[in-house]
Protein backbone atom coordinates (compact mmCIF):
# COMPACT_ATOMS: atom_id res chain seq x y z
CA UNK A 1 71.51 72.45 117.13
CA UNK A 2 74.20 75.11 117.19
CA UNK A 3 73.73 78.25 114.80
CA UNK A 4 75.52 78.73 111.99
CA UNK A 5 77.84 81.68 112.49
CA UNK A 6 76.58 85.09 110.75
CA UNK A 7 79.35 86.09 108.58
CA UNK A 8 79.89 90.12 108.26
CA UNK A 9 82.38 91.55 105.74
CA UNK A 10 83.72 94.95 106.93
CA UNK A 11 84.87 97.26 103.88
CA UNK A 12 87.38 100.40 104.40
CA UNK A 13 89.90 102.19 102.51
CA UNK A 14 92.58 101.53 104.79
CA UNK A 15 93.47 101.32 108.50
CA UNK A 16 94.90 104.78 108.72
CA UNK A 17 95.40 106.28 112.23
CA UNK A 18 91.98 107.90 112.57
CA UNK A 19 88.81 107.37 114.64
CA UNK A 20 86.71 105.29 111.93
CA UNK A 21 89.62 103.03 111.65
CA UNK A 22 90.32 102.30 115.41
CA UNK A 23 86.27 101.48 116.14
CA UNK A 24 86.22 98.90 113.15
CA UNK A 25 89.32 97.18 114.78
CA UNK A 26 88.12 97.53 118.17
CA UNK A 27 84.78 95.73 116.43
CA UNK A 28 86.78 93.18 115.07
CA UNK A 29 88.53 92.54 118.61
CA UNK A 30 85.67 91.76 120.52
CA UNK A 31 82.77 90.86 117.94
CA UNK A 32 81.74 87.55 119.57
CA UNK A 33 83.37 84.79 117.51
CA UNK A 34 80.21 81.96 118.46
CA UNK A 35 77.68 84.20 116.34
CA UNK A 36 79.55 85.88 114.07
CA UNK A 37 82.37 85.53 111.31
CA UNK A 38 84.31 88.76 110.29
CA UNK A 39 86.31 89.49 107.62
CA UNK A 40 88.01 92.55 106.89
CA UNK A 41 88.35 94.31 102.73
CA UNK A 42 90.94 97.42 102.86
CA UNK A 43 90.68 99.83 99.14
CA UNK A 44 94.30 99.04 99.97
CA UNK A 45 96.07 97.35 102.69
CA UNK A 46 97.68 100.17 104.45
CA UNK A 47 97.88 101.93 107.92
CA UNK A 48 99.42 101.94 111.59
CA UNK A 49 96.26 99.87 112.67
CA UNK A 50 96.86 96.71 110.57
CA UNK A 51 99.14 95.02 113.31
CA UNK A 52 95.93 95.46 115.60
CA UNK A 53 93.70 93.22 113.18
CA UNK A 54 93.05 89.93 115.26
CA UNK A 55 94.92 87.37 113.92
CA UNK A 56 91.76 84.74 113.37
CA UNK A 57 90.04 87.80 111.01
CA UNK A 58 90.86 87.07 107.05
CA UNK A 59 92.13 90.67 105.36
CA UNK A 60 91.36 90.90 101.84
CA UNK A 61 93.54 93.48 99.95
CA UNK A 62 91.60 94.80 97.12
CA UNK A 63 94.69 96.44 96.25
CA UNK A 64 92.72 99.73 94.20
CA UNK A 65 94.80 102.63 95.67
CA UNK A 66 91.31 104.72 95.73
CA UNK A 67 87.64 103.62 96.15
CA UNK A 68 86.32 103.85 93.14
CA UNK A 69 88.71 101.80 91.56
CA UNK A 70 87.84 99.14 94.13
CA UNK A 71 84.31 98.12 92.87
CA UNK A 72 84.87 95.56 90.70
CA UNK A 73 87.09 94.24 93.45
CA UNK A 74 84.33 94.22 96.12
CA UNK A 75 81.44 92.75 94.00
CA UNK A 76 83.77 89.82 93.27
CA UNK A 77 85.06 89.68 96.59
CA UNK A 78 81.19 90.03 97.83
CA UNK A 79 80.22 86.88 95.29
CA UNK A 80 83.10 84.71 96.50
CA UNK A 81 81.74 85.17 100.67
CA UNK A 82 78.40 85.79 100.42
CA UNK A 83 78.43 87.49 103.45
CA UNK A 84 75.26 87.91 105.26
CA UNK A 85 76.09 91.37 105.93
CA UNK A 86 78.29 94.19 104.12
CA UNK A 87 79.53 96.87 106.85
CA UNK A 88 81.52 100.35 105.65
CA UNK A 89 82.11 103.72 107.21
CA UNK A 90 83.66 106.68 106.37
CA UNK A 91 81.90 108.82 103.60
CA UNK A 92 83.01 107.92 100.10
CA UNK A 93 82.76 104.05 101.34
CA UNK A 94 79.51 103.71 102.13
CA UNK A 95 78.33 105.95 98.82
CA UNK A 96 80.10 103.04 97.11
CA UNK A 97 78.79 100.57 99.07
CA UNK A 98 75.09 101.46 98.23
CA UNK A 99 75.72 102.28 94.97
CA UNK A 100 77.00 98.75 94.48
CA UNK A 101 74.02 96.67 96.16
CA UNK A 102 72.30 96.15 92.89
CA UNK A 103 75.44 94.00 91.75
CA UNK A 104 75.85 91.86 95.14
CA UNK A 105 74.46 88.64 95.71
CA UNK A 106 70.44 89.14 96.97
CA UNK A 107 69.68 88.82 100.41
CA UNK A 108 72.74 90.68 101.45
CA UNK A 109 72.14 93.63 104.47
CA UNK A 110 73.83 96.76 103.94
CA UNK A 111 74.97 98.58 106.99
CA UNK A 112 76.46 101.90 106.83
CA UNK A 113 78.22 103.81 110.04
CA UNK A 114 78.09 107.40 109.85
CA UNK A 115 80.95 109.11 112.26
CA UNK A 116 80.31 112.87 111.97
CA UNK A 117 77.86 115.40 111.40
CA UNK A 118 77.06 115.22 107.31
CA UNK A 119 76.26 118.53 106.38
CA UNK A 120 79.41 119.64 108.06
CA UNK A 121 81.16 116.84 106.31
CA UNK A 122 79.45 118.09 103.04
CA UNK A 123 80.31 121.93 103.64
CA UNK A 124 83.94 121.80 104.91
CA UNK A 125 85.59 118.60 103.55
CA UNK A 126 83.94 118.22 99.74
CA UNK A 127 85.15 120.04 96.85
CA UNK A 128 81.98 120.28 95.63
CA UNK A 129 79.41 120.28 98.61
CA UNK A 130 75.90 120.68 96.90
CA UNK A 131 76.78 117.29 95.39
CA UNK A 132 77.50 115.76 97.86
CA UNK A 133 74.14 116.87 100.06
CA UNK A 134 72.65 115.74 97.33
CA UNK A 135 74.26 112.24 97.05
CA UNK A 136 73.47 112.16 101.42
CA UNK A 137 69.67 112.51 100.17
CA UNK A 138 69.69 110.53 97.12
CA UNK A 139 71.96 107.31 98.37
CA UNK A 140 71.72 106.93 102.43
CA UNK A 141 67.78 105.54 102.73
CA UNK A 142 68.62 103.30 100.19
CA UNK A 143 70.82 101.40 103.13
CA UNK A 144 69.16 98.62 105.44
CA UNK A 145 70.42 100.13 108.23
CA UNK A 146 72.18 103.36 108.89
CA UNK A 147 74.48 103.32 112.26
CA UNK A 148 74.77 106.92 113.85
CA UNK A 149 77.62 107.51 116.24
CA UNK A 150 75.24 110.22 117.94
CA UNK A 151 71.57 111.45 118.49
CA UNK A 152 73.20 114.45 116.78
CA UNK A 153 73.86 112.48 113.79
CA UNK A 154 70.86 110.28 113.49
CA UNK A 155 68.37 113.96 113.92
CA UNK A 156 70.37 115.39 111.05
CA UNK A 157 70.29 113.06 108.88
CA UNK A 158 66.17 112.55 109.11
CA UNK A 159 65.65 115.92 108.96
CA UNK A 160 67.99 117.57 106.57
CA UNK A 161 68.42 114.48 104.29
CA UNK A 162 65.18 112.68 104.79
CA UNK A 163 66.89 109.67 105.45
CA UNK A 164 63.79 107.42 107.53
CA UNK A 165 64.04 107.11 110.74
CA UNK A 166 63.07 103.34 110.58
CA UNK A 167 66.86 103.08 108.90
CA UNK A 168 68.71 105.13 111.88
CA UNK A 169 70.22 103.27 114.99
CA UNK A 170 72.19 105.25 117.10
CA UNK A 171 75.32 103.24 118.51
CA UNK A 172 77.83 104.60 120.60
CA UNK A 173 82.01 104.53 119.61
CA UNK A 174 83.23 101.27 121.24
CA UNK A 175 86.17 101.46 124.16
CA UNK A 176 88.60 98.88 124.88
CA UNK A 177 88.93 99.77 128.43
CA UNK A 178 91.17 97.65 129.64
CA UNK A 179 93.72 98.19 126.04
CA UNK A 180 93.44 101.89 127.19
CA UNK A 181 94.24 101.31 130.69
CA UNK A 182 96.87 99.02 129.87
CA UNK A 183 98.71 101.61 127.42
CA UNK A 184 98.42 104.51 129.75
CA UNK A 185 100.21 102.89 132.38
CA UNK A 186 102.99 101.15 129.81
CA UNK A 187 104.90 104.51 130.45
CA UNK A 188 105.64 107.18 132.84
CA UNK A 189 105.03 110.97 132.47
CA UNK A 190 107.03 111.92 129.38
CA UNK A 191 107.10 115.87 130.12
CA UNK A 192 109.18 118.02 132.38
CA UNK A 193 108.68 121.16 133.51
CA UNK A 194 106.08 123.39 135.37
CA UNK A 195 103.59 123.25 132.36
CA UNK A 196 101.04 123.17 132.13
CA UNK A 197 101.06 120.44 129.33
CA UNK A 198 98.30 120.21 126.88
CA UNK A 199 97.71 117.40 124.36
CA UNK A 200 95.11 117.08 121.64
CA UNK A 201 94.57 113.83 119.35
CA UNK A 202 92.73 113.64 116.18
CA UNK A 203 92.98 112.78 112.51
CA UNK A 204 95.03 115.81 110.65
CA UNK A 205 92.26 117.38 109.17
CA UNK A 206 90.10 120.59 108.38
CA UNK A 207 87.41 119.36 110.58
CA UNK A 208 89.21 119.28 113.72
CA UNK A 209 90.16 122.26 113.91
CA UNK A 210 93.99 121.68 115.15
CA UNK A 211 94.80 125.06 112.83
CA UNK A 212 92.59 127.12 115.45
CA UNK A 213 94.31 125.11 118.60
CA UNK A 214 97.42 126.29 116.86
CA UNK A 215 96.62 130.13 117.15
CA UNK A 216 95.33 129.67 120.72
CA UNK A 217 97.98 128.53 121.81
CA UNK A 218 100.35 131.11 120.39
CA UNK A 219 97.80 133.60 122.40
CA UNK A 220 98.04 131.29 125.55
CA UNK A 221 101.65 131.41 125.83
CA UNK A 222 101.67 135.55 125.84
CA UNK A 223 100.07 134.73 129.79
CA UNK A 224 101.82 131.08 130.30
CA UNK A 225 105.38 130.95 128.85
CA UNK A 226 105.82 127.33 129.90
CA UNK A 227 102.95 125.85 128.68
CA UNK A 228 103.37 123.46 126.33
CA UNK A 229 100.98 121.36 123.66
CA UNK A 230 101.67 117.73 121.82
CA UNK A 231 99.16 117.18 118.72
CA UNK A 232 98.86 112.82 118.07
CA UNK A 233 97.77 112.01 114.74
CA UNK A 234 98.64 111.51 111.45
CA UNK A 235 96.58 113.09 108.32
CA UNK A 236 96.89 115.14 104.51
CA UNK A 237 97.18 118.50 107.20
CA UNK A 238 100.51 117.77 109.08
CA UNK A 239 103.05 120.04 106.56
CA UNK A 240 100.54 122.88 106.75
CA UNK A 241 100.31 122.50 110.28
CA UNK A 242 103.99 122.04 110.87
CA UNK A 243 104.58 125.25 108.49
CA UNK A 244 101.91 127.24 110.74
CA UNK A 245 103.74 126.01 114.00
CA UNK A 246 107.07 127.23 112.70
CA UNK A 247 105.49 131.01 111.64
CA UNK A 248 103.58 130.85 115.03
CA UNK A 249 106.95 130.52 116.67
CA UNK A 250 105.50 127.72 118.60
CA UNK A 251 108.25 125.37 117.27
CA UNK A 252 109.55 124.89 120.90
CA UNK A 253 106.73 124.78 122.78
CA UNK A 254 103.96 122.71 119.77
CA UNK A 255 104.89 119.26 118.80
CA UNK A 256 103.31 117.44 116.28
CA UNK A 257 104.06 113.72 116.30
CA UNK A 258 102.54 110.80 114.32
CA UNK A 259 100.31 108.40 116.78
CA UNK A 260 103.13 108.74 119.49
CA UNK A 261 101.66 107.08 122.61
CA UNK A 262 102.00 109.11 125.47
CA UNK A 263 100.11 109.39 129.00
CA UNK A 264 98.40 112.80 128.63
CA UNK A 265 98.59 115.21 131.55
CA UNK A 266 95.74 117.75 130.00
CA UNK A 267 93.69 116.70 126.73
CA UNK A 268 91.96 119.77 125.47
CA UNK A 269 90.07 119.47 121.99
CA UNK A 270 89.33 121.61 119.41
CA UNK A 271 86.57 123.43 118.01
CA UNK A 272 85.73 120.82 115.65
CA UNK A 273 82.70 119.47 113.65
CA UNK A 274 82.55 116.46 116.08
CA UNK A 275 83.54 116.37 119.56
CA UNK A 276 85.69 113.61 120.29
CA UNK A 277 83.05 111.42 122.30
CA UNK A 278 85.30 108.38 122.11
CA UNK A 279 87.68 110.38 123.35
CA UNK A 280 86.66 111.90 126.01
CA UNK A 281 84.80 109.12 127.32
CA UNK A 282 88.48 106.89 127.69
CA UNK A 283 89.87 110.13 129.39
CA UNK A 284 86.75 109.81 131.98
CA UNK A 285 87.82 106.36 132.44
CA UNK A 286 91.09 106.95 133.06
CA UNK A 287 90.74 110.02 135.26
CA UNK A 288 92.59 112.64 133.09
CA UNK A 289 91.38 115.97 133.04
CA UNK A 290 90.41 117.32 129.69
CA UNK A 291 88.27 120.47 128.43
CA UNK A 292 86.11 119.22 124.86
CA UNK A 293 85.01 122.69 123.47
CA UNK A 294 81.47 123.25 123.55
CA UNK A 295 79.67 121.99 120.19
CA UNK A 296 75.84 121.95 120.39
CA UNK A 297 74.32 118.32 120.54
CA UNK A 298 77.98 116.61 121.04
CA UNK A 299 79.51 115.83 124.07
CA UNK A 300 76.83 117.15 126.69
CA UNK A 301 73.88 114.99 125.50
CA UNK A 302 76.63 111.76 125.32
CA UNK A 303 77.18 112.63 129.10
CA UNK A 304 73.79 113.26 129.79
CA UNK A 305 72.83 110.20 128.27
CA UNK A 306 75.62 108.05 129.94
CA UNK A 307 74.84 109.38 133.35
């Protein structure tokens, strides 16, 4: 007798063009279809990454604008599936997400991803920070299952926020190899010139860092006059970093586009809160060179690990 399929509901606030986003629609591209029934709740349906949501995946638009205005929207939406499974990322989502267990149908697992380190989350992207440790501590363990994107992750969270290990799994960032092959080779080099040319990706925001990238490379063209630097991503940050480009000088050398796709010659990260793992595991692939700046726990224990 054949199994009944396992149906998962996926929760988000939207598919914006950042890293959380692309590894729930890379999820929702491959999760096998014979054991498993997704379907996809946006806070509001929004974002460059909708057109990538399989066709055969049902999108429910909660239509809130912001995530706390979407809870009555996902307990009725949560009533109406009875999913066997609630999955959410990102911060703010899966605080709601807990929070709302005691008014979902029984039975149902809640699985929560965390994507970066949370104290540095809690420190450097909160208004008010204690509170938010504090909501880590109090609301995580009270998740079935907490998915870490790194050792890193899982280790802080048990021992900073006493969240039990039982709860932590540590899964890797999904790659579509074959998508990312296929899209570097759609196009030829897009940059002239001696160079060198330098290209960072990431979300717009104070955790990557792209403001420090900025002043480095205002430094690095003092010694390299043609060297030149494209920033893909989208985010609240792009008129402050556009307005630091322009009184860097950097306006003709420092473009900022929004998810342009281009075939990067160099990839160089920032000094950010997470090193882009995903990242530089698809330029590994691929055989572009790239330089991930050194963050403790990050990107040489992935490798190490890998290898």
């Amino acid at each position: 007798m054949k199994a009944a399929r396992r149906r998962v509901l996926f929760v988000m606030p939207n598919l914006g063009g950042g890293g959380a986003e692309r590894v729930i629609v890379t999820l929702l591209r491959h999760l096998d279809r014979s054991r498993f029934e997704p379907h996809l709740a946006l806070v509001e349906a929004a974002g460059p990454y909708l057109k990538e949501v399989p066709a055969d995946v049902p999108l429910h638009d909660l239509k809130a604008g912001r995530v706390r205005h979407a809870f009555p929207g996902i307990i009725r939406l949560a009533w109406k599936l009875r999913p066997q499974a609630i999955h959410s990322t990102l911060c703010e989502m899966n605080m709601a997400t807990v929070l709302l267990r005691p008014f979902l149908p029984p039975g149902i697992r809640v699985l929560i991803r965390e994507g970066i380190s949370p104290g540095a989350e809690s420190v450097h992207a909160k208004k008010h920070p204690m509170v938010w440790k504090r909501l880590y501590r109090w609301v995580y363990p009270w998740a079935d299952k907490i998915i870490c994107v790194g050792d890193f992750v899982a280790d802080e969270l048990a021992d900073n926020f006493h969240v039990p290990r039982r709860k932590l799994v540590r899964i890797y960032n999904p790659v579509d190899i074959e998508l990312g092959r296929k899209l570097a080779n759609a196009t030829g080099n897009p940059y002239q010139g001696d160079g060198p040319h330098l290209v960072a990706a990431g979300r717009l925001a104070n955790q990557k860092g792209f403001d420090i990238l900025l002043e480095a490379m205002a430094l690095v063209r003092n010694s390299l006059p043609n060297c030149g630097l494209t920033i893909l991503g989208e985010g609240e940050l792009r008129s402050e970093l556009l307005a630091q480009r322009e009184r860097l000088g950097l306006k003709d050398s420092s473009a900022i586009p929004i998810l342009t796709s281009v075939t990067p010659i160099y990839l160089c990260f920032p000094p950010a809160l997470k090193a882009c793992l995903t990242r530089s595991l698809r330029l590994w692939l691929w055989g572009r060179p790239w330089w991930p700046q050194t963050v403790p726990g990050r990107c040489g224990r992935y490798f190490a690990t890998a290898q």
